[in-house]
Protein backbone atom coordinates (compact mmCIF):
# COMPACT_ATOMS: atom_id res chain seq x y z
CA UNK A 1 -92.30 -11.29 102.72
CA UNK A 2 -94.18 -10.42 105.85
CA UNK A 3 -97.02 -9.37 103.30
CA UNK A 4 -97.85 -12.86 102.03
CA UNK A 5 -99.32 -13.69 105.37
CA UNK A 6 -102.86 -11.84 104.33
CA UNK A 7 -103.12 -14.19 101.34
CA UNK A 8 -103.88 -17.21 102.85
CA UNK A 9 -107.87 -18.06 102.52
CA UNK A 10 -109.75 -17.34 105.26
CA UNK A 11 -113.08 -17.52 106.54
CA UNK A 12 -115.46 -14.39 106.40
CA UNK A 13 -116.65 -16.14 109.97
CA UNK A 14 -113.28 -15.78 111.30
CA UNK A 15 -112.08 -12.25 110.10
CA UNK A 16 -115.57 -11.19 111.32
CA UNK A 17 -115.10 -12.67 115.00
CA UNK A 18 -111.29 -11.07 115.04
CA UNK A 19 -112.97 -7.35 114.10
CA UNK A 20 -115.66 -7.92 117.16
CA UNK A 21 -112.62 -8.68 119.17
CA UNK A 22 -110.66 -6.00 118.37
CA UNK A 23 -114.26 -3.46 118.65
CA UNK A 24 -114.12 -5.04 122.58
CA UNK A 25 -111.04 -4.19 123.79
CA UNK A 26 -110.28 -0.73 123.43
CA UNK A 27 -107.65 0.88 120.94
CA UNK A 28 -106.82 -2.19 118.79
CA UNK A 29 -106.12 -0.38 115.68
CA UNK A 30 -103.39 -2.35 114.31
CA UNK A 31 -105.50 -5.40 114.31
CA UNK A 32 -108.62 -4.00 112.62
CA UNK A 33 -105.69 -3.00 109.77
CA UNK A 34 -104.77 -6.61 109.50
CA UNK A 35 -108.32 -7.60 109.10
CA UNK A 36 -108.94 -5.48 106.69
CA UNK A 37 -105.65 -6.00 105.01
CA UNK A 38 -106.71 -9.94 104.87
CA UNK A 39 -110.02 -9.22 103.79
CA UNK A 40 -108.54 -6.95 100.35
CA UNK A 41 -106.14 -10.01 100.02
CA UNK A 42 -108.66 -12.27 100.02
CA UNK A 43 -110.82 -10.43 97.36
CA UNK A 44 -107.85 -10.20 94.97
CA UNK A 45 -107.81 -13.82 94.98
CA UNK A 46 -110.95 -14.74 94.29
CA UNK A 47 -112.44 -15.45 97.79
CA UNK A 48 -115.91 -13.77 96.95
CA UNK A 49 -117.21 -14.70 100.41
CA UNK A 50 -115.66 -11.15 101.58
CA UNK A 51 -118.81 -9.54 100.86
CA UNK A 52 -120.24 -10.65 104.02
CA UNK A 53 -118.17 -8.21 105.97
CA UNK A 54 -119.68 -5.20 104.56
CA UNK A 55 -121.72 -4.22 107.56
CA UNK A 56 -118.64 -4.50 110.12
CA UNK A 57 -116.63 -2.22 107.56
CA UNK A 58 -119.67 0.27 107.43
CA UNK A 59 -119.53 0.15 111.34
CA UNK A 60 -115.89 0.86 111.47
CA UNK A 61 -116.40 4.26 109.20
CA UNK A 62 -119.70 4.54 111.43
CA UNK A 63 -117.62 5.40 114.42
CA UNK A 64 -115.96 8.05 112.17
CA UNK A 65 -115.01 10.27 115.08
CA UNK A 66 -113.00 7.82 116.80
CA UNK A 67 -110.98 7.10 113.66
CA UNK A 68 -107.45 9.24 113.69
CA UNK A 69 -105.79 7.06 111.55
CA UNK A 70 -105.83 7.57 108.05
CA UNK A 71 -104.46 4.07 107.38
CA UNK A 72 -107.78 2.75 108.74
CA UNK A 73 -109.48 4.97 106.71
CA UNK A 74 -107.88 4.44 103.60
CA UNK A 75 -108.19 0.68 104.37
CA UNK A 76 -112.01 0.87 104.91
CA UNK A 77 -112.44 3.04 101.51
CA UNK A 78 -110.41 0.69 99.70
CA UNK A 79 -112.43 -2.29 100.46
CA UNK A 80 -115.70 -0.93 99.64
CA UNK A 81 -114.79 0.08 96.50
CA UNK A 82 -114.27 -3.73 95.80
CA UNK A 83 -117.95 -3.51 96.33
């Protein structure tokens, strides 16, 4: 149940102004998953728009050496190949 909350439609403006929060404040790696989660979500129901985040998922794997979690990772990888 808690799951159907990323399948709402959302705005690629919004998911992209709650990653540049979360690359702000420091250690906010639960909320970058939730992006992301939304953004895959999103995708699988048709909201092409979710293209436009590309470059903010390129700079999360950018930062590679900061990245411990493999959920993150995993996340990242899974949404490019969408694309």
């Amino acid at each position: 149940m808690a799951e159907s909350k990323y399948y709402a439609r959302t705005k690629t403006a919004d998911l992209r102004a709650e990653l540049q929060r979360s690359d702000k404040k420091s250690k906010l790696l639960a909320h970058k998953k939730s992006v992301l989660k939304k953004a895959i979500a999103n995708t699988t129901i048709g909201n092409n728009e979710m293209i436009n985040l590309l470059p903010d998922v390129i700079k999360i794997l950018q930062n590679d050496d900061k990245i411990l979690d493999l959920e993150l990772k995993k996340l990242c990888y899974n949404y490019l190949s969408i694309y």
